[in-house]
PDB file of N, CA and C in Angstrom:
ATOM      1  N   UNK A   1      17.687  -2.704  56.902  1.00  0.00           N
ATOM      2  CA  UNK A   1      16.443  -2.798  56.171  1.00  0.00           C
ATOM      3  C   UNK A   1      16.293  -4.234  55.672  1.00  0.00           C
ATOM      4  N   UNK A   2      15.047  -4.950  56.354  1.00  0.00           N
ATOM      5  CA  UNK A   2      14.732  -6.112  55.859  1.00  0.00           C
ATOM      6  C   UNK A   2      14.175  -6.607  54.870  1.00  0.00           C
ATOM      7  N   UNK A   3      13.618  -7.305  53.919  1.00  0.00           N
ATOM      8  CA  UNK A   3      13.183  -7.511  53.318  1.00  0.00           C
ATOM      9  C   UNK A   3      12.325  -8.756  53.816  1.00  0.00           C
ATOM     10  N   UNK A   4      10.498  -8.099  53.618  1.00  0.00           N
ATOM     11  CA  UNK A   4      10.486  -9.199  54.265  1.00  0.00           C
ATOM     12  C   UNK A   4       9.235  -9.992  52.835  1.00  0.00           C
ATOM     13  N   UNK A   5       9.075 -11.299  53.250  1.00  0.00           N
ATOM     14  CA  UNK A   5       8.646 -12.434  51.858  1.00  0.00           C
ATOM     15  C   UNK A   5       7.437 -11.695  51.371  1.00  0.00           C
ATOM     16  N   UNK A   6       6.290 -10.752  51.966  1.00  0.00           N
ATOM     17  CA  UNK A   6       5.628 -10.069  51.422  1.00  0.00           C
ATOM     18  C   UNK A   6       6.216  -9.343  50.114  1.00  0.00           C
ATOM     19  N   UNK A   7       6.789  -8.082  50.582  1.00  0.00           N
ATOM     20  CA  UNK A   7       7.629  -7.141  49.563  1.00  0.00           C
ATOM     21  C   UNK A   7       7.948  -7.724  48.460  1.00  0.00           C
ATOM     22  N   UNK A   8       8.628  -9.040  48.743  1.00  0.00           N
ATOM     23  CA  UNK A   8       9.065  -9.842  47.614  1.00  0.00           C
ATOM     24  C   UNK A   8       8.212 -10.297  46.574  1.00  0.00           C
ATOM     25  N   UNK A   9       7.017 -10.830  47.375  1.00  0.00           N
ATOM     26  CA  UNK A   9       5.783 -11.203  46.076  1.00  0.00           C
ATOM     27  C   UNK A   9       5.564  -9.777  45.548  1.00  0.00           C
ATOM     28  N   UNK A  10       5.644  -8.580  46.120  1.00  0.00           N
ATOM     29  CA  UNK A  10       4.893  -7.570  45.917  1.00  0.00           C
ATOM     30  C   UNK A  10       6.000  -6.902  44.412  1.00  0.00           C
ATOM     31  N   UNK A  11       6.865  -7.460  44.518  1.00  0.00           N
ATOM     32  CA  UNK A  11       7.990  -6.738  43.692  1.00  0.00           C
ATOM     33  C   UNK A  11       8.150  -7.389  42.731  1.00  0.00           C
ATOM     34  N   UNK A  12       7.958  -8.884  42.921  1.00  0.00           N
ATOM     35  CA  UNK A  12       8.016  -9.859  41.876  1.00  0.00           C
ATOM     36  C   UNK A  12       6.707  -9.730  40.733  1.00  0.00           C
ATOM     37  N   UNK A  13       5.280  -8.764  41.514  1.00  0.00           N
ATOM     38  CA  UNK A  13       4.093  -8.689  40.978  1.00  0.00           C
ATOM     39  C   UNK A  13       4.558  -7.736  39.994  1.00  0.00           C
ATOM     40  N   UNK A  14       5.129  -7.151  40.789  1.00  0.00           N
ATOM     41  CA  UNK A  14       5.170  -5.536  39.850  1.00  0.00           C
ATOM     42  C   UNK A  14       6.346  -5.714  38.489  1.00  0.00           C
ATOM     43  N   UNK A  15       7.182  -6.712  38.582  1.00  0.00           N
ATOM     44  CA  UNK A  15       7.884  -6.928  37.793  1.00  0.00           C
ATOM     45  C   UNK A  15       7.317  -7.740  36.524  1.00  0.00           C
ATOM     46  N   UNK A  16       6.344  -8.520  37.028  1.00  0.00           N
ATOM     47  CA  UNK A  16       6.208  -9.397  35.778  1.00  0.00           C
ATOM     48  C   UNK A  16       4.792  -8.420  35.384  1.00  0.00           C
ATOM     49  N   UNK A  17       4.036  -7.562  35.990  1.00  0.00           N
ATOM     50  CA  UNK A  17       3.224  -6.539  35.488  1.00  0.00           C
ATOM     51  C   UNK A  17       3.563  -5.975  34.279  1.00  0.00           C
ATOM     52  N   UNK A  18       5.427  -5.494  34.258  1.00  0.00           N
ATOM     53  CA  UNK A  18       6.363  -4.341  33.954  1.00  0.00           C
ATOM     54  C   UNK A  18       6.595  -5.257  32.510  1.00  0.00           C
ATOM     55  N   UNK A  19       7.215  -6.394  32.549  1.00  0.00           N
ATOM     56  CA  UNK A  19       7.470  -7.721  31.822  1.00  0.00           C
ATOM     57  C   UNK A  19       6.289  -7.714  30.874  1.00  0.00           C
ATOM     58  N   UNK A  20       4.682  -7.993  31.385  1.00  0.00           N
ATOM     59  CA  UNK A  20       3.686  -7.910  30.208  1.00  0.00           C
ATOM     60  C   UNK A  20       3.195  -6.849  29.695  1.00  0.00           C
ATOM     61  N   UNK A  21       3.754  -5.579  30.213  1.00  0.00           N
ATOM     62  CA  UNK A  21       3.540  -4.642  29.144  1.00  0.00           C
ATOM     63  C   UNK A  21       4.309  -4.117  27.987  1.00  0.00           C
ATOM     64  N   UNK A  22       5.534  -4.687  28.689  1.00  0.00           N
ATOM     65  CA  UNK A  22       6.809  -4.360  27.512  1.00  0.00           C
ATOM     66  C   UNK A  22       6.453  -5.442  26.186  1.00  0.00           C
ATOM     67  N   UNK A  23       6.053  -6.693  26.416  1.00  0.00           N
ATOM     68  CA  UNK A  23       5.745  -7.751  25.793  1.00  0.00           C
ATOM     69  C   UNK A  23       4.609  -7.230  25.049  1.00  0.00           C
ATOM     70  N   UNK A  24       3.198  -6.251  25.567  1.00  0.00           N
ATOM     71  CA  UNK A  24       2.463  -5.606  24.697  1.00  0.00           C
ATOM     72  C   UNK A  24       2.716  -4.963  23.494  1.00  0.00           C
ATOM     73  N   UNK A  25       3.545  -4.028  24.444  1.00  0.00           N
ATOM     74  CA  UNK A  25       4.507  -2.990  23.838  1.00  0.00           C
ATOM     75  C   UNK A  25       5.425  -3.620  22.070  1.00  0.00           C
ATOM     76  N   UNK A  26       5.908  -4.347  22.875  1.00  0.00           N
ATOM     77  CA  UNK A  26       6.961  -5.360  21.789  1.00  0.00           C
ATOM     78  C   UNK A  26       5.924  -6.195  20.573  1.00  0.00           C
ATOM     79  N   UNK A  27       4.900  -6.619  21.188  1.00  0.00           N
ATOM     80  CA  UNK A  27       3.807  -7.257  19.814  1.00  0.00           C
ATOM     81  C   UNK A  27       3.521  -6.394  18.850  1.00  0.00           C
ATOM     82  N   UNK A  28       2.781  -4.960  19.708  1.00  0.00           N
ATOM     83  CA  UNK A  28       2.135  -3.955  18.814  1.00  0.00           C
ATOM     84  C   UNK A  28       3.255  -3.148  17.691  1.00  0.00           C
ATOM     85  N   UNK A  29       4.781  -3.283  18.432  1.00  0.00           N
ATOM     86  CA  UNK A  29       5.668  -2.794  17.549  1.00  0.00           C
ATOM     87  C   UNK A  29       5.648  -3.457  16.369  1.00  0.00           C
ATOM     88  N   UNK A  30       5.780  -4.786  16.819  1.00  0.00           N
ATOM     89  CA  UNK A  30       5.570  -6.060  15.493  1.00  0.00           C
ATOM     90  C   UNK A  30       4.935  -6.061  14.178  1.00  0.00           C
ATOM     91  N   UNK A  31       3.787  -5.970  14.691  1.00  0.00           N
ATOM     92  CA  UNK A  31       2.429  -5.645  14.479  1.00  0.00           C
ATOM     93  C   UNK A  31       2.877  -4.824  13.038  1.00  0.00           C
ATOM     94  N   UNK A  32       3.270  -3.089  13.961  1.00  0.00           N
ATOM     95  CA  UNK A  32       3.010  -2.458  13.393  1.00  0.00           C
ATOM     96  C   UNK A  32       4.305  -2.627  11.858  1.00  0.00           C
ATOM     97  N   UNK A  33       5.224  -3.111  12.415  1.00  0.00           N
ATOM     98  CA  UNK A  33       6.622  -3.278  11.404  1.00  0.00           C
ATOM     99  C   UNK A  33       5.658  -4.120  10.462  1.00  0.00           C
ATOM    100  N   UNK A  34       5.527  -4.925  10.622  1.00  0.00           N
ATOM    101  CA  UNK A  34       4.769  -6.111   9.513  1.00  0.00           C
ATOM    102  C   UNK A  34       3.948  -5.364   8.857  1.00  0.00           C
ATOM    103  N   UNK A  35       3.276  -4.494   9.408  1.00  0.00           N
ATOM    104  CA  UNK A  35       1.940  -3.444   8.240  1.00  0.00           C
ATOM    105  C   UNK A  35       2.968  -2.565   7.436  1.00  0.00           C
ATOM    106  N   UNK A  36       4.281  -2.112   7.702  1.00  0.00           N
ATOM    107  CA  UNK A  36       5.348  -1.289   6.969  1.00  0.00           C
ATOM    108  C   UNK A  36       5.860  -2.202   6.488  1.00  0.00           C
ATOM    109  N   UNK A  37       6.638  -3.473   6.740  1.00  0.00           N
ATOM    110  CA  UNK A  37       7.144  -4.030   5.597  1.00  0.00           C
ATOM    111  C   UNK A  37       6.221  -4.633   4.478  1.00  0.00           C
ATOM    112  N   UNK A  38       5.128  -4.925   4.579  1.00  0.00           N
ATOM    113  CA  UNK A  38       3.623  -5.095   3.508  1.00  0.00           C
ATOM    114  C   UNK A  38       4.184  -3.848   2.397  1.00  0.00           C
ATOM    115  N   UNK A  39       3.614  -2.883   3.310  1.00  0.00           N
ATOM    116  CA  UNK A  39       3.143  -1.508   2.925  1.00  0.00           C
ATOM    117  C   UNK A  39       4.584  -1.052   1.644  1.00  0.00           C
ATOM    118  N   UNK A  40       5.715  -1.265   2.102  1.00  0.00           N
ATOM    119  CA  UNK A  40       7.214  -1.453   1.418  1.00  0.00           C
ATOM    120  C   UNK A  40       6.955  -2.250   0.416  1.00  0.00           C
ATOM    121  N   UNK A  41       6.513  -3.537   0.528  1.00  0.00           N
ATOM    122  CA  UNK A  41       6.945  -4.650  -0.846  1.00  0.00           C
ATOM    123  C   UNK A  41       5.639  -4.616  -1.592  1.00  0.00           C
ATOM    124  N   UNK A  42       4.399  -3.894  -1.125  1.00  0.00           N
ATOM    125  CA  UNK A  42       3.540  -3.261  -2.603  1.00  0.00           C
ATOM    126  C   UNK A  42       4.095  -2.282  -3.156  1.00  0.00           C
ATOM    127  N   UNK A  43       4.879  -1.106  -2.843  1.00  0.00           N
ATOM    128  CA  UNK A  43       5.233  -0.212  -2.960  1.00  0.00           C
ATOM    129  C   UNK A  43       6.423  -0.292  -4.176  1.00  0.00           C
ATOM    130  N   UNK A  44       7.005  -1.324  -4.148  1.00  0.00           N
ATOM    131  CA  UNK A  44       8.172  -1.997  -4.489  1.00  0.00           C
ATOM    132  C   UNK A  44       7.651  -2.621  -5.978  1.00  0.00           C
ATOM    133  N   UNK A  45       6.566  -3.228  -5.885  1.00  0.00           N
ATOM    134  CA  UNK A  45       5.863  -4.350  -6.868  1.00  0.00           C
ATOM    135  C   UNK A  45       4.933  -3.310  -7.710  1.00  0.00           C
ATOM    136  N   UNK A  46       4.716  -1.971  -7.397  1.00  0.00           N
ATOM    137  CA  UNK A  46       3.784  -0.990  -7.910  1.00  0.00           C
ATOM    138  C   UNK A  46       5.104  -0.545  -9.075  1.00  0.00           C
ATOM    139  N   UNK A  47       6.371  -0.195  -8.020  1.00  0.00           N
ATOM    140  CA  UNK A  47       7.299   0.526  -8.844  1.00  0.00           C
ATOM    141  C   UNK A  47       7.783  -0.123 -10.044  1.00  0.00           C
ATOM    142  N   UNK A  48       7.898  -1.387 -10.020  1.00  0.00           N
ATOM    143  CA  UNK A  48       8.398  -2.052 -11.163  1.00  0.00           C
ATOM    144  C   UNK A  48       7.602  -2.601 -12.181  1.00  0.00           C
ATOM    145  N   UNK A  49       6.371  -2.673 -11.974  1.00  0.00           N
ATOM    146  CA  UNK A  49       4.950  -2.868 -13.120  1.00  0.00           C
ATOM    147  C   UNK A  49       5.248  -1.369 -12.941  1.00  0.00           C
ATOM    148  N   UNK A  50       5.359  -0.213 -13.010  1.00  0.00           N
ATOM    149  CA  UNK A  50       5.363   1.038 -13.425  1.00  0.00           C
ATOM    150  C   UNK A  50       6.557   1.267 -14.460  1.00  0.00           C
ATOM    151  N   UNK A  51       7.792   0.772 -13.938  1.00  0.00           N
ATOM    152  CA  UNK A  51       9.072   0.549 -14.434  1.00  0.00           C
ATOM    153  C   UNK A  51       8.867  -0.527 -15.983  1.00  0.00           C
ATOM    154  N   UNK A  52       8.230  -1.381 -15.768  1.00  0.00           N
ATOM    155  CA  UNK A  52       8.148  -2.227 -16.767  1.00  0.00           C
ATOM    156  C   UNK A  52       6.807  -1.601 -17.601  1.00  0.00           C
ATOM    157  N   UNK A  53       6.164  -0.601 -17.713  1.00  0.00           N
ATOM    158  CA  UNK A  53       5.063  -0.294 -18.613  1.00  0.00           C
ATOM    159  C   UNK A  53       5.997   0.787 -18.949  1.00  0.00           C
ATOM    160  N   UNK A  54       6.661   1.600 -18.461  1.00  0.00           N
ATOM    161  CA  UNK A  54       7.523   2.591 -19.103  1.00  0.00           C
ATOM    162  C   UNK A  54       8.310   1.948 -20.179  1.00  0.00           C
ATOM    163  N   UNK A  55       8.965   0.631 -19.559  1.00  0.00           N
ATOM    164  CA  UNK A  55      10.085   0.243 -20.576  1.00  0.00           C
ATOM    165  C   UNK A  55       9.242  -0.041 -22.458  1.00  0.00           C
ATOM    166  N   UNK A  56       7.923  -1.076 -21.487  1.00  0.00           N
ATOM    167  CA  UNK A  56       7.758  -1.174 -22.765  1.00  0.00           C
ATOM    168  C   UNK A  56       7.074   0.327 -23.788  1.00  0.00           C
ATOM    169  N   UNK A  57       6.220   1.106 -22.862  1.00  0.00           N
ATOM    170  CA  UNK A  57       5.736   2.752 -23.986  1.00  0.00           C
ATOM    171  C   UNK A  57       7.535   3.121 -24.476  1.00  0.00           C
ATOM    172  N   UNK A  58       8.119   3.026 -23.914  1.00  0.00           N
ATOM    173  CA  UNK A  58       9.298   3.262 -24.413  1.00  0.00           C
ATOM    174  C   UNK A  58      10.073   2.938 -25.686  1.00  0.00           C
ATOM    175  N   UNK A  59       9.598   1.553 -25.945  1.00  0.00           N
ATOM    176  CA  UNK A  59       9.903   0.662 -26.674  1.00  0.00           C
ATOM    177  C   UNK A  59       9.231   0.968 -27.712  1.00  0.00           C
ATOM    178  N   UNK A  60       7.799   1.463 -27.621  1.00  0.00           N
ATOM    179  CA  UNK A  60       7.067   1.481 -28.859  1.00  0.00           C
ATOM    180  C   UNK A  60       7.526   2.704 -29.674  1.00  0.00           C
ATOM    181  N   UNK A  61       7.228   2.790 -31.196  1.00  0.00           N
ATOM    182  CA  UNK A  61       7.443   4.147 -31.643  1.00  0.00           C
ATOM    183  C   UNK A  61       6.389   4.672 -31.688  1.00  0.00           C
ATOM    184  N   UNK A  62       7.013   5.931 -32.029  1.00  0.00           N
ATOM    185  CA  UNK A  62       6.089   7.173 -31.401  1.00  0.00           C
ATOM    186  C   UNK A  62       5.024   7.193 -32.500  1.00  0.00           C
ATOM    187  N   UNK A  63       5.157   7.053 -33.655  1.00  0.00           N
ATOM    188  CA  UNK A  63       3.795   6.764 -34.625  1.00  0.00           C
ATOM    189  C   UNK A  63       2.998   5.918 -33.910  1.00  0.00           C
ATOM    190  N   UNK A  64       3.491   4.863 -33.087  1.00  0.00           N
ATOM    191  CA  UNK A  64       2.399   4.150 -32.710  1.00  0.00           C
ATOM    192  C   UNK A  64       1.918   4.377 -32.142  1.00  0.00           C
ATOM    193  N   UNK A  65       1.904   4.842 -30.817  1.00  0.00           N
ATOM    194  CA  UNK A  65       1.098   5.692 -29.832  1.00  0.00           C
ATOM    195  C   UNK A  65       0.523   6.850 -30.236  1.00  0.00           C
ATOM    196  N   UNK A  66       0.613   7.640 -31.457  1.00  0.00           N
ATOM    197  CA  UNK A  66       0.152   8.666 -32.083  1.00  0.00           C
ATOM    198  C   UNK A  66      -1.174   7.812 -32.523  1.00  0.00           C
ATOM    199  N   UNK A  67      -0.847   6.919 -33.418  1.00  0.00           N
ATOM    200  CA  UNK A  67      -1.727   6.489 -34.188  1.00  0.00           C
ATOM    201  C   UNK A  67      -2.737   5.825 -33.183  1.00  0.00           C
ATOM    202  N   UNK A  68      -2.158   5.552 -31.956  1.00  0.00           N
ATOM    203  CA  UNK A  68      -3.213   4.755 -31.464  1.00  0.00           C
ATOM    204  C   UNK A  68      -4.416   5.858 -30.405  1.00  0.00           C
ATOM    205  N   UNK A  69      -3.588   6.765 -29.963  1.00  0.00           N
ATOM    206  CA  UNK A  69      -4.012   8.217 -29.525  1.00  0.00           C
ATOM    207  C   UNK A  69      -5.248   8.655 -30.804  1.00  0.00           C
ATOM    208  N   UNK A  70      -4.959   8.483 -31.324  1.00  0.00           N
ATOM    209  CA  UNK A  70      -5.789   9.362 -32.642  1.00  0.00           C
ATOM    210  C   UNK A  70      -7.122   8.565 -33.150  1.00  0.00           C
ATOM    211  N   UNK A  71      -6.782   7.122 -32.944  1.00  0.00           N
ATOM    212  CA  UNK A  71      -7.909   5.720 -32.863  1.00  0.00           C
ATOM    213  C   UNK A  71      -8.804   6.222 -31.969  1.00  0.00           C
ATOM    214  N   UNK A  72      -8.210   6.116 -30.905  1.00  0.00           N
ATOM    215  CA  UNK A  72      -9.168   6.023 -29.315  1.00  0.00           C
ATOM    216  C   UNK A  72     -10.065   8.150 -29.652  1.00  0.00           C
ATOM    217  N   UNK A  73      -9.792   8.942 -30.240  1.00  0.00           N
ATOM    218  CA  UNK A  73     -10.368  10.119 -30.006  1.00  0.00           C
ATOM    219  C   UNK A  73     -11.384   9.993 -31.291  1.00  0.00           C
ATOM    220  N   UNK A  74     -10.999   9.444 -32.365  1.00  0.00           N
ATOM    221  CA  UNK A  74     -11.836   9.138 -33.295  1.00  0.00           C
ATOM    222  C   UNK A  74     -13.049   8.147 -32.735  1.00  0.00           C
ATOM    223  N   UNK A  75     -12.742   7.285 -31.635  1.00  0.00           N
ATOM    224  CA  UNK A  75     -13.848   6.583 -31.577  1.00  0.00           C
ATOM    225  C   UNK A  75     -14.971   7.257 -29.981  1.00  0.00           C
ATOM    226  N   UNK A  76     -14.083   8.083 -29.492  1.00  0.00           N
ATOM    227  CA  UNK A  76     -14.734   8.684 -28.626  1.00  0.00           C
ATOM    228  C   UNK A  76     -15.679   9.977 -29.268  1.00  0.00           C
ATOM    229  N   UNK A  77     -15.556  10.643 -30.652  1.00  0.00           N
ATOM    230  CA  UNK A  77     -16.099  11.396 -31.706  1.00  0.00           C
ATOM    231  C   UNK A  77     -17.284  10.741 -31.668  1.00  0.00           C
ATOM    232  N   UNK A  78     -16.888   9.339 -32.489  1.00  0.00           N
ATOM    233  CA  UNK A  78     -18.025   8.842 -32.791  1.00  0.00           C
ATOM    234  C   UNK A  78     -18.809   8.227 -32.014  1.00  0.00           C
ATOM    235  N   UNK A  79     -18.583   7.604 -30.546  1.00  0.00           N
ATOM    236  CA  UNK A  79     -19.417   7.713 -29.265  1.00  0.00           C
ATOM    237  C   UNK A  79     -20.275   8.896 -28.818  1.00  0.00           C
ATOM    238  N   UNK A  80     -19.608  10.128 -29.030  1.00  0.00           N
ATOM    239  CA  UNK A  80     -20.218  11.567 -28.349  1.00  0.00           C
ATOM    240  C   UNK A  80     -21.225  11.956 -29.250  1.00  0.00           C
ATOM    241  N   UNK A  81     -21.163  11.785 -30.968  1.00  0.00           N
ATOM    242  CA  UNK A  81     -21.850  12.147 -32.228  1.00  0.00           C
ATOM    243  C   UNK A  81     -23.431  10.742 -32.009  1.00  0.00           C
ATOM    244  N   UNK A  82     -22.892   9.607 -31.419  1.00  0.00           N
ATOM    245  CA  UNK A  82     -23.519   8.477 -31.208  1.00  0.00           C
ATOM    246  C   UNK A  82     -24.700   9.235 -29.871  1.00  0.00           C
ATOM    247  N   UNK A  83     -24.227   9.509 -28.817  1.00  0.00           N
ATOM    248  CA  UNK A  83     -25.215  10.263 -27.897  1.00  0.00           C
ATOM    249  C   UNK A  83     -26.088  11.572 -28.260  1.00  0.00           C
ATOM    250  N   UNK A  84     -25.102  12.258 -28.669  1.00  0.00           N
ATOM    251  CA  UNK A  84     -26.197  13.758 -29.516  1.00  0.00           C
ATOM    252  C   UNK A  84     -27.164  12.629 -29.900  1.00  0.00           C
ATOM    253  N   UNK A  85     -27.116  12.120 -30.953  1.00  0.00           N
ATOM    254  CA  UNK A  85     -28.054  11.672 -32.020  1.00  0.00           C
ATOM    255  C   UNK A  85     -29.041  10.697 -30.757  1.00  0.00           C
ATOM    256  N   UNK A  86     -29.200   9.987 -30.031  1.00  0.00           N
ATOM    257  CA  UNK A  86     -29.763   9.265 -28.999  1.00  0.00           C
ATOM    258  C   UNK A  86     -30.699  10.276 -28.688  1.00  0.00           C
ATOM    259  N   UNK A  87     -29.593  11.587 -27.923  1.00  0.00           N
ATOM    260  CA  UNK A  87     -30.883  12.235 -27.248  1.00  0.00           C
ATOM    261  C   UNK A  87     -31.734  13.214 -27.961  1.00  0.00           C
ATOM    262  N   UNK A  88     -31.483  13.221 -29.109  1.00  0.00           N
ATOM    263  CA  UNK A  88     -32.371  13.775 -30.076  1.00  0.00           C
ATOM    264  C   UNK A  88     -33.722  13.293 -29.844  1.00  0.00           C
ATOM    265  N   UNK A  89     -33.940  11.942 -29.954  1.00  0.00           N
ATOM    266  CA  UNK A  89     -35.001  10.805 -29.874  1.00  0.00           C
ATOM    267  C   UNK A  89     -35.601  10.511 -28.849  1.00  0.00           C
TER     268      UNK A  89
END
């Protein structure tokens, strides 16, 4: 069995065909790793501004967040008492 210089281009075609799809193949993997390692180091930067607002509610005492809980409903009272009275008019 010969091989003759046709076959050869014909094999060499099909090879570097084979070559630019793996190379497709291999970008889009890329591609896609780079959108997961993103996707990882927000994930990462979410957890520790989460980590660090815990530390500090943590930190505070609990009167204070009471007291400040109890601010914010008193002034939402007087926002809601503020609308009744609006749509009276």
């Amino acid at each position: 069995m010969s091989l003759t210089f046709q076959q050869i281009i014909l094999d060499a075609k099909k090879l570097v065909i084979k070559i630019s799809d793996h190379e497709n193949t291999a970008d889009n993997l890329i591609s896609e790793i780079e959108s997961v390692c993103s996707q990882i180091a927000n994930m990462k930067q979410y957890q520790e501004e989460v980590e660090i607002l815990n530390t500090e509610a943590k930190q505070r005492p609990h009167i204070q967040l009471i007291s400040g809980i109890q601010r914010e409903v008193k002034h939402l009272q007087e926002l809601q008492a503020e609308n009744k009275e609006l749509k009276k008019h």
